[in-house]
N, C-alpha and C. Protein backbone atom coordinates (compact mmCIF):
# COMPACT_ATOMS: atom_id res chain seq x y z
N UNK A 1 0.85 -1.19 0.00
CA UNK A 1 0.00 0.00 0.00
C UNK A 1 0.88 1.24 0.00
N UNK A 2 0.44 2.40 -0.66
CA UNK A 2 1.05 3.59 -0.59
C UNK A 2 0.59 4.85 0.38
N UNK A 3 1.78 4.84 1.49
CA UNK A 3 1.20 6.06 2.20
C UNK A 3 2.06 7.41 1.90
N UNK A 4 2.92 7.33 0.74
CA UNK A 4 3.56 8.41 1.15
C UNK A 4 4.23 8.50 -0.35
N UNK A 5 4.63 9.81 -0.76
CA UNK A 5 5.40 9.94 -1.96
C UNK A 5 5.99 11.03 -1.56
N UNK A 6 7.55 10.90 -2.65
CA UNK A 6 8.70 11.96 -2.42
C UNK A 6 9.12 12.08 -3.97
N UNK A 7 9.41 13.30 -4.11
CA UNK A 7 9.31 14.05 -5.84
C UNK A 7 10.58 14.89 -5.15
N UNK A 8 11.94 14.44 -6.06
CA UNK A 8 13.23 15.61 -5.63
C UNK A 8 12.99 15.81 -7.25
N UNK A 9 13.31 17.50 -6.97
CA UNK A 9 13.70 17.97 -8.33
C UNK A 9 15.14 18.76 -7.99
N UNK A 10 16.24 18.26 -9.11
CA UNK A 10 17.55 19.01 -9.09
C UNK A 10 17.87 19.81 -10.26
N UNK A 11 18.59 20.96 -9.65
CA UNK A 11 18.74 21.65 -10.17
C UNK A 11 20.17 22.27 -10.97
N UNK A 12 20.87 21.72 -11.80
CA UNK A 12 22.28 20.92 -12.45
C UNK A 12 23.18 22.68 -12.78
N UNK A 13 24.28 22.73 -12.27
CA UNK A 13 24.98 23.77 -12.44
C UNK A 13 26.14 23.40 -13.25
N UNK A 14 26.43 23.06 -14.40
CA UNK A 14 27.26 22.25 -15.43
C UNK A 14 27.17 20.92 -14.82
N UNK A 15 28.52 20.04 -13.72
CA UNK A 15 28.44 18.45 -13.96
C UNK A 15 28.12 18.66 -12.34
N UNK A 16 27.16 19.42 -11.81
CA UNK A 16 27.31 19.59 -10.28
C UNK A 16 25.99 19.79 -9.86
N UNK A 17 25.03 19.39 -9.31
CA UNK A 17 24.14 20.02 -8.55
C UNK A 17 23.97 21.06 -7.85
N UNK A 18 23.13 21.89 -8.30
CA UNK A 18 23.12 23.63 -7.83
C UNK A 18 22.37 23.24 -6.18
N UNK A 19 21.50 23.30 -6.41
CA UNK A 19 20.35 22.71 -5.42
C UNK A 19 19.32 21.83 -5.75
N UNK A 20 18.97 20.82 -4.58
CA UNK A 20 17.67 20.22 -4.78
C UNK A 20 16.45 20.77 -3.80
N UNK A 21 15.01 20.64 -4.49
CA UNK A 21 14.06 20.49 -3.91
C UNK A 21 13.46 19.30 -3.71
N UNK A 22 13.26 19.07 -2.36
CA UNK A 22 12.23 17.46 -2.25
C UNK A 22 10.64 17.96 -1.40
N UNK A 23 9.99 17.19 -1.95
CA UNK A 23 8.74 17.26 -1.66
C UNK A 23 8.50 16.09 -1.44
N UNK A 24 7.58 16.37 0.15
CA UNK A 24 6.65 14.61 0.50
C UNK A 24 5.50 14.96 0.60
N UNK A 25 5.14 13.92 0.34
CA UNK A 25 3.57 13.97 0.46
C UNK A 25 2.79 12.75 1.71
N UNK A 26 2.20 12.85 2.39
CA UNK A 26 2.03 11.84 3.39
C UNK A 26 0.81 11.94 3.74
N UNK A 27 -0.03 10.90 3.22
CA UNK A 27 -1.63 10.50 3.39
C UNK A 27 -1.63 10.42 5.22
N UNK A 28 -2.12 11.09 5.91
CA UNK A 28 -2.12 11.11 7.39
C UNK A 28 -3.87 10.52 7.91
N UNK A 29 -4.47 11.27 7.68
CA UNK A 29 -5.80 11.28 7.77
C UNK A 29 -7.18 10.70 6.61
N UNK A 30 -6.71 10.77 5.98
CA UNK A 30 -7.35 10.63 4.71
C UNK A 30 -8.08 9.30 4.55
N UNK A 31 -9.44 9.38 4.52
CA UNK A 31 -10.18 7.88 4.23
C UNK A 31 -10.86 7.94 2.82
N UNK A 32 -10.99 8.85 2.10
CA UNK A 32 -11.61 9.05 0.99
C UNK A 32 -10.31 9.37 -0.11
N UNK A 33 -10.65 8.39 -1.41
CA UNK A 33 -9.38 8.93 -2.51
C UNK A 33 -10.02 9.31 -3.38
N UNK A 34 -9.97 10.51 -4.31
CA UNK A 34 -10.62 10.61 -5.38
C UNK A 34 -9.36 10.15 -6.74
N UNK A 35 -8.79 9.96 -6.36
CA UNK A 35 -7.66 9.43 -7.27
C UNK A 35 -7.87 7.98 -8.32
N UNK A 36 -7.40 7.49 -8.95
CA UNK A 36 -7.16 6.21 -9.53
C UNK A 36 -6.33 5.41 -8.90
N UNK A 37 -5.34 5.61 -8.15
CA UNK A 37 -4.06 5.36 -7.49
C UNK A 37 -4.29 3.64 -7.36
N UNK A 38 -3.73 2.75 -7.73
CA UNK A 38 -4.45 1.83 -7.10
C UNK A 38 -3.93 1.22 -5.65
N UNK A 39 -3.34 1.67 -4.99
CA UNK A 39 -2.77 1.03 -3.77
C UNK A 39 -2.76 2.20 -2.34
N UNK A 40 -3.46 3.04 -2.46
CA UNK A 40 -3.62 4.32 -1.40
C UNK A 40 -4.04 3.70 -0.05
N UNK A 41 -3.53 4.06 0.95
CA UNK A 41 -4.08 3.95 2.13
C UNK A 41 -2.73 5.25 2.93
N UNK A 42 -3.69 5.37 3.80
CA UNK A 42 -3.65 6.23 5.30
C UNK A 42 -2.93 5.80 6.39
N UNK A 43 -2.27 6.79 7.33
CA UNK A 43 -2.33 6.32 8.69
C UNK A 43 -3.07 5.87 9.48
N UNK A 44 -4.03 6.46 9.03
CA UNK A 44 -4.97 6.80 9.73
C UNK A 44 -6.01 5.20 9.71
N UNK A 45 -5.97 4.50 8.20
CA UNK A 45 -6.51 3.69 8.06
C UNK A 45 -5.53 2.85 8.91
N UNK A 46 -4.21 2.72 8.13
CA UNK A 46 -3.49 1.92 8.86
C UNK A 46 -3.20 1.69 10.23
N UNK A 47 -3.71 2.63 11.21
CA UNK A 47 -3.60 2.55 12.55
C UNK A 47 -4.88 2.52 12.98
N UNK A 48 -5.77 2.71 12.98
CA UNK A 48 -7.27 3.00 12.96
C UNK A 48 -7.14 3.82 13.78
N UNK A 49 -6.33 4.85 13.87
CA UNK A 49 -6.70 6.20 14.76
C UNK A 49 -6.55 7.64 14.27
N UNK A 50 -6.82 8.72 14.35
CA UNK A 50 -6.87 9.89 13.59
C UNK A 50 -5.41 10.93 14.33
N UNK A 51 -4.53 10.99 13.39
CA UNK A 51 -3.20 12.28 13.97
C UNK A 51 -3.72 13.79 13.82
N UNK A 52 -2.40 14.35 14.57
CA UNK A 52 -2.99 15.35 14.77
C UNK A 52 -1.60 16.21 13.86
N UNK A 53 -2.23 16.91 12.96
CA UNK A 53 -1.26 17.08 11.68
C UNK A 53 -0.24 17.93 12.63
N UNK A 54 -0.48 18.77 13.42
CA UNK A 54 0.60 19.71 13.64
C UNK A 54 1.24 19.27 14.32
N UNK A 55 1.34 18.50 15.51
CA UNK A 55 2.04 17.65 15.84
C UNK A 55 3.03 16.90 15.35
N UNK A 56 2.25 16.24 14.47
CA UNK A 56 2.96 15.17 13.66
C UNK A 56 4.42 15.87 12.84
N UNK A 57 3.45 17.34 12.08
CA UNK A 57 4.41 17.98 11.44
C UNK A 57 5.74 18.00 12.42
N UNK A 58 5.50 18.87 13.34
CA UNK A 58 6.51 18.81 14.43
C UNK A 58 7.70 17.69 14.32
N UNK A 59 7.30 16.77 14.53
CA UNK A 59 8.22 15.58 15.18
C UNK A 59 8.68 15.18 14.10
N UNK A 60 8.08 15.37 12.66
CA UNK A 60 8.88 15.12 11.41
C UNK A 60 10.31 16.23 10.99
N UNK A 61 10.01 17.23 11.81
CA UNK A 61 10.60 18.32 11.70
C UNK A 61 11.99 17.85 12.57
N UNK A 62 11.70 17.91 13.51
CA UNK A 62 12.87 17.39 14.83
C UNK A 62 13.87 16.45 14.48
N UNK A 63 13.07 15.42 13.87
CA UNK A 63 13.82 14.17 13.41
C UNK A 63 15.01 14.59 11.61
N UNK A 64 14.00 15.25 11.31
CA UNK A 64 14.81 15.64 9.89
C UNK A 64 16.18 16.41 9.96
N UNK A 65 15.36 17.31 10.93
CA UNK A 65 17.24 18.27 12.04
C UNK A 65 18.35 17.42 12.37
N UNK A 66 17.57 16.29 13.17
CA UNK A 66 18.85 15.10 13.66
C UNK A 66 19.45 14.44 12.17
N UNK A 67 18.65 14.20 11.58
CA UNK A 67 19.28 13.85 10.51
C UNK A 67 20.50 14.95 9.51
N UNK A 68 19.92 15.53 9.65
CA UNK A 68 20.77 16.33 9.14
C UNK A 68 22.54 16.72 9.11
N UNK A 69 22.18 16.60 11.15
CA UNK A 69 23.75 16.22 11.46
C UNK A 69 24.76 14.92 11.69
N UNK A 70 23.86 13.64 10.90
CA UNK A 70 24.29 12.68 10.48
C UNK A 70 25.31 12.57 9.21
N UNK A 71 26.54 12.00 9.42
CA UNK A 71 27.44 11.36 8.39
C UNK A 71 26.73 11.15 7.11
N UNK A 72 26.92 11.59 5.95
CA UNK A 72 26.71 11.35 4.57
C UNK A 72 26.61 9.98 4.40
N UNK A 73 27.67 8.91 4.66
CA UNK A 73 27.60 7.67 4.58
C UNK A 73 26.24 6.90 5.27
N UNK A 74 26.12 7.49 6.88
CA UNK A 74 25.44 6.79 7.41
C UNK A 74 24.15 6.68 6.88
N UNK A 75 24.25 8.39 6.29
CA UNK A 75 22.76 8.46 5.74
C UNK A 75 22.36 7.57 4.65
N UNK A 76 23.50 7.51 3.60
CA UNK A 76 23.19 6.63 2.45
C UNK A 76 22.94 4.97 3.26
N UNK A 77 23.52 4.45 4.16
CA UNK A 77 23.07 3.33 4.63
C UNK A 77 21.60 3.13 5.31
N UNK A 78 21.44 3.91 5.38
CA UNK A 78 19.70 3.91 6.39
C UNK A 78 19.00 3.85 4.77
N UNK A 79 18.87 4.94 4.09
CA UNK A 79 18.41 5.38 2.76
C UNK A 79 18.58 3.86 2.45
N UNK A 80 19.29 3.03 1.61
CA UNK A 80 19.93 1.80 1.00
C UNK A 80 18.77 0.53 1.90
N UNK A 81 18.97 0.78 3.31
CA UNK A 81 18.13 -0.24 4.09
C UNK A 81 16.50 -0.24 3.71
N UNK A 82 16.23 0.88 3.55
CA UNK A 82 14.58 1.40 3.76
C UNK A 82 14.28 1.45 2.25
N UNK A 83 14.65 0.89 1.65
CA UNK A 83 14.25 1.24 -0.32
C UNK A 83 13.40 0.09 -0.45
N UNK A 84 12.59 0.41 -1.20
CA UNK A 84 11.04 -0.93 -2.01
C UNK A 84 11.69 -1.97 -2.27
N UNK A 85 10.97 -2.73 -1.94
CA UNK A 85 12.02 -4.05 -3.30
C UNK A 85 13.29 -3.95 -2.85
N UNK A 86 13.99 -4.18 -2.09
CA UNK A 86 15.35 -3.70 -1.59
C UNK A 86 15.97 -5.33 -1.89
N UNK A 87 15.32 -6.28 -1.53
CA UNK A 87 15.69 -7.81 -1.89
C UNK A 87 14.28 -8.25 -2.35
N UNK A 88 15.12 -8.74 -3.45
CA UNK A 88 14.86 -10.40 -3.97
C UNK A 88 14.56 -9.79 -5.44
N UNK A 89 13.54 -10.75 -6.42
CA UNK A 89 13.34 -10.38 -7.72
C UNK A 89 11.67 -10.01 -7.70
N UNK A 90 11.58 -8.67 -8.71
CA UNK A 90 10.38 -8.67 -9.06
C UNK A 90 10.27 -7.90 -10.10
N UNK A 91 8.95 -7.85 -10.84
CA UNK A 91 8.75 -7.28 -12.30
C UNK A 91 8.80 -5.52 -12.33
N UNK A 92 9.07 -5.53 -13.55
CA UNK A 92 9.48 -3.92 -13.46
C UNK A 92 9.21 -3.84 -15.01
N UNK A 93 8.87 -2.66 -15.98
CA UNK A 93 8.54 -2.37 -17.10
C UNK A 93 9.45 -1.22 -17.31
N UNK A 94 9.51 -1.24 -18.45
CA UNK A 94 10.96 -0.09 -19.04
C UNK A 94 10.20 0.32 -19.80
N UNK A 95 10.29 2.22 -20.12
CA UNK A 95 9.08 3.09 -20.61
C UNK A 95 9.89 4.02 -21.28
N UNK A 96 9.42 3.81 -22.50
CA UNK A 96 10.14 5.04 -23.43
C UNK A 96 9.78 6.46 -23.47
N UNK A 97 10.56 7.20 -22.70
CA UNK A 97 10.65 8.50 -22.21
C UNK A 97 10.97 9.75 -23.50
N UNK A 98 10.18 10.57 -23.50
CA UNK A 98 10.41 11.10 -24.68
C UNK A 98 11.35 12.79 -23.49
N UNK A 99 12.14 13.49 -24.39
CA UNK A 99 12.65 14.32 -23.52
C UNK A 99 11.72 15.79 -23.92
N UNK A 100 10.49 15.70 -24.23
CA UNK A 100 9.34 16.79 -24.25
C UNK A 100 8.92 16.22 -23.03
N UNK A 101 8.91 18.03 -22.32
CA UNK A 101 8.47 17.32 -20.78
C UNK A 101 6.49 17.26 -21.19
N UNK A 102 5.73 17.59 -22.18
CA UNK A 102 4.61 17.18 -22.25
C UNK A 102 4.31 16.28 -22.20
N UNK A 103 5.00 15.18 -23.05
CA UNK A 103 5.12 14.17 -23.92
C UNK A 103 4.68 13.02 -22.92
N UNK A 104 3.85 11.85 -22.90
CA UNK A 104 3.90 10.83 -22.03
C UNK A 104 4.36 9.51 -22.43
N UNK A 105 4.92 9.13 -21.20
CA UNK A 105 5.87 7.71 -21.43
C UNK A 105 4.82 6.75 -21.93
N UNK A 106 5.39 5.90 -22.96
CA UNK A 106 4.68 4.98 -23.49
C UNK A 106 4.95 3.68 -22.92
N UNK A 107 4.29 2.56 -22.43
CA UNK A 107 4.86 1.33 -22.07
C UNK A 107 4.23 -0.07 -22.75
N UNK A 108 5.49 -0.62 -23.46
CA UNK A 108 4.36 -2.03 -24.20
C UNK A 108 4.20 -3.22 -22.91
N UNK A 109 3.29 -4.07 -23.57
CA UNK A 109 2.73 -5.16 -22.77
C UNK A 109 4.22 -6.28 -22.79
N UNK A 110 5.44 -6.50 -23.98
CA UNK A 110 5.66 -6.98 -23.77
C UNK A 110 7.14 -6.95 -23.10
N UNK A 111 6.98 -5.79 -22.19
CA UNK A 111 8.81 -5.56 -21.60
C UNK A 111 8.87 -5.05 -20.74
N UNK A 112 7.95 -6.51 -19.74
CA UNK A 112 7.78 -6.65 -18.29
C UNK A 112 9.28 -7.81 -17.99
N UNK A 113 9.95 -7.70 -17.06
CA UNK A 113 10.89 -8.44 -17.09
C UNK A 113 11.23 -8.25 -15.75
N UNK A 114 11.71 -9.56 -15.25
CA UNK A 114 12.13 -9.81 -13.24
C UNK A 114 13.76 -9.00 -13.51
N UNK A 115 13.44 -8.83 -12.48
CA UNK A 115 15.62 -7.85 -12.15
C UNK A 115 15.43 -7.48 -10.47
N UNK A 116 16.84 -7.71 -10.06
CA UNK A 116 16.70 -7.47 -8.40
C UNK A 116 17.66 -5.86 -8.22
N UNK A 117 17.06 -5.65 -7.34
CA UNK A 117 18.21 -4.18 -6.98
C UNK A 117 19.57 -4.68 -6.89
N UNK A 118 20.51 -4.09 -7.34
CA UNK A 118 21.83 -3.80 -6.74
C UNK A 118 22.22 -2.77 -5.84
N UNK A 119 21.93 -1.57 -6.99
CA UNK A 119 22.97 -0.35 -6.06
C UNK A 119 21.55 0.85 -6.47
N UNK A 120 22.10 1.91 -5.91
CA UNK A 120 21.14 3.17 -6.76
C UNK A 120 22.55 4.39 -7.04
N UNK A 121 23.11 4.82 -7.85
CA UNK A 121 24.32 4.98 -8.47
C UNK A 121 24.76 6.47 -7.40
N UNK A 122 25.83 7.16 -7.85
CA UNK A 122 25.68 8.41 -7.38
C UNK A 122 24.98 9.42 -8.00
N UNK A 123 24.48 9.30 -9.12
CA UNK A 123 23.94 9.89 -10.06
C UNK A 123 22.69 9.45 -10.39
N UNK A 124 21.90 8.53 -9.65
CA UNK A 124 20.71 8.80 -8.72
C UNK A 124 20.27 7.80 -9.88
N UNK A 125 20.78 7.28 -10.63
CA UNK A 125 20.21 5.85 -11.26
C UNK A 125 19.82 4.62 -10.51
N UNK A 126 19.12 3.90 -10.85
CA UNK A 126 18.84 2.76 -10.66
C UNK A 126 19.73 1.49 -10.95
N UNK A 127 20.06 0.79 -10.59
CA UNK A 127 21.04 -0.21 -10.85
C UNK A 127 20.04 -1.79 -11.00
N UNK A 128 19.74 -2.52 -11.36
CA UNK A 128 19.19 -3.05 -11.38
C UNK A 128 20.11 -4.58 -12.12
N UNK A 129 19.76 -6.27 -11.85
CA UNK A 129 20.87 -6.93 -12.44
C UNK A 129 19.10 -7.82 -13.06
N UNK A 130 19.39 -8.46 -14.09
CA UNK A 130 18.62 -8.81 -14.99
C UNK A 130 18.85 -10.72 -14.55
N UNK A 131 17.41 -11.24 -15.26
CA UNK A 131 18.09 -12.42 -14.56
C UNK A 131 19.18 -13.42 -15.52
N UNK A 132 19.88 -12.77 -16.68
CA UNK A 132 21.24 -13.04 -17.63
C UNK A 132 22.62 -12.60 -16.82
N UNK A 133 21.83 -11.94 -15.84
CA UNK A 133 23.25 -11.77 -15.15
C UNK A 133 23.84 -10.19 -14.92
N UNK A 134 23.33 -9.51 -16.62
CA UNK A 134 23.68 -8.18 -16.89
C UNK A 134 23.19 -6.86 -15.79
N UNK A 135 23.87 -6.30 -15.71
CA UNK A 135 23.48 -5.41 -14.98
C UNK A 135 22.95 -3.90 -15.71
N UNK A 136 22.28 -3.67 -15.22
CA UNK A 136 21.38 -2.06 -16.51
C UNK A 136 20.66 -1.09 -15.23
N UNK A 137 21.02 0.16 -15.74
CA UNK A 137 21.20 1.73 -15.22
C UNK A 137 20.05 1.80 -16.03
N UNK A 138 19.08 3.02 -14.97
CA UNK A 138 18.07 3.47 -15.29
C UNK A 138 17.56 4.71 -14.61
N UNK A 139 17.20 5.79 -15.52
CA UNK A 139 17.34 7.43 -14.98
C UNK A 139 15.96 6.99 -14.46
N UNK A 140 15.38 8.50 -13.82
CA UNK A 140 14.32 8.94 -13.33
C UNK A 140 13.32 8.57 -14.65
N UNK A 141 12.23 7.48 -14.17
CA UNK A 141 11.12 7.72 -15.12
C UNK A 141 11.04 7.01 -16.54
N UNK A 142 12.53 5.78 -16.58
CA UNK A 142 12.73 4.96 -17.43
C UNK A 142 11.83 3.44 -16.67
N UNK A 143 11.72 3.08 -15.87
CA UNK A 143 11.34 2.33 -15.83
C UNK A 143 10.10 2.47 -13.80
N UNK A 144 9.34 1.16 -14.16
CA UNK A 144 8.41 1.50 -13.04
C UNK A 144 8.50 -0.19 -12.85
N UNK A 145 7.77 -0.44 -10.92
CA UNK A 145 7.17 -1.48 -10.33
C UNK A 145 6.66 -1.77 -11.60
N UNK A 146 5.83 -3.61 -11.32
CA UNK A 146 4.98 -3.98 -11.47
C UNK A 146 3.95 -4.22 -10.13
N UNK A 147 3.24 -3.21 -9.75
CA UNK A 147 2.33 -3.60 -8.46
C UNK A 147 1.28 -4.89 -8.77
């Protein structure tokens, strides 16, 4: 189920990152979706009890500070622990990305294919190993789950 989404957008200063923005989004309360989404749920569902947003905001706040003055490494190891699919094999579809940001990714029926995580690169690819063995890199928005 999905309670939560995160959208970084970077912002590239020749081969360097200027700045990033990240945005979360976190279903807290919410029992009604008007969405298509197919896997939405709540805290709120998920706990059967109702938060109290400002609060909550709070303590997300506190914790993000501590993080902050955490080791780069350590961070990438927590990050690395807590990723989807982090083990084993599952299906994933590869989507031909057109570089018009209008433009929408197209995906065929037949290039669904199993691959397990490896790495996620420094350059914020996907690493993924195929089950031939090969290993294949994948930007933002080349490829998706199969839920």
């Amino acid at each position: 189920k999905k309670l939560a989404g995160i959208l970084i957008e970077n912002s590239l200063l020749g081969m360097q990152i200027g700045y990033s923005i990240v945005g979360v989004g976190v279903n807290v309360n919410q029992t009604e979706w008007k969405s298509d989404a197919p896997n939405p749920i709540s805290m709120a569902q998920a706990m059967g009890k109702t938060y109290d947003i400002e609060g909550l905001l709070e303590e997300w706040l506190v914790s993000i500070k501590l993080w902050e003055k955490r080791p780069t490494e350590e961070i990438k190891v927590a990050y690395m622990q807590h990723l989807y699919r982090r083990e084993g094999w599952y299906p994933y579809v590869e989507r031909e990305v057109s570089l018009t940001p209008t433009a929408i990714a197209r995906e065929g029926i037949d290039n669904t294919f199993l691959a397990e995580f490896v790495n996620v690169t420094e350059q914020g690819e996907l690493l993924l190993r195929l089950q031939n063995k090969e290993e294949k890199k994948y930007h933002f928005k080349q490829i998706r789950f199969v839920l």
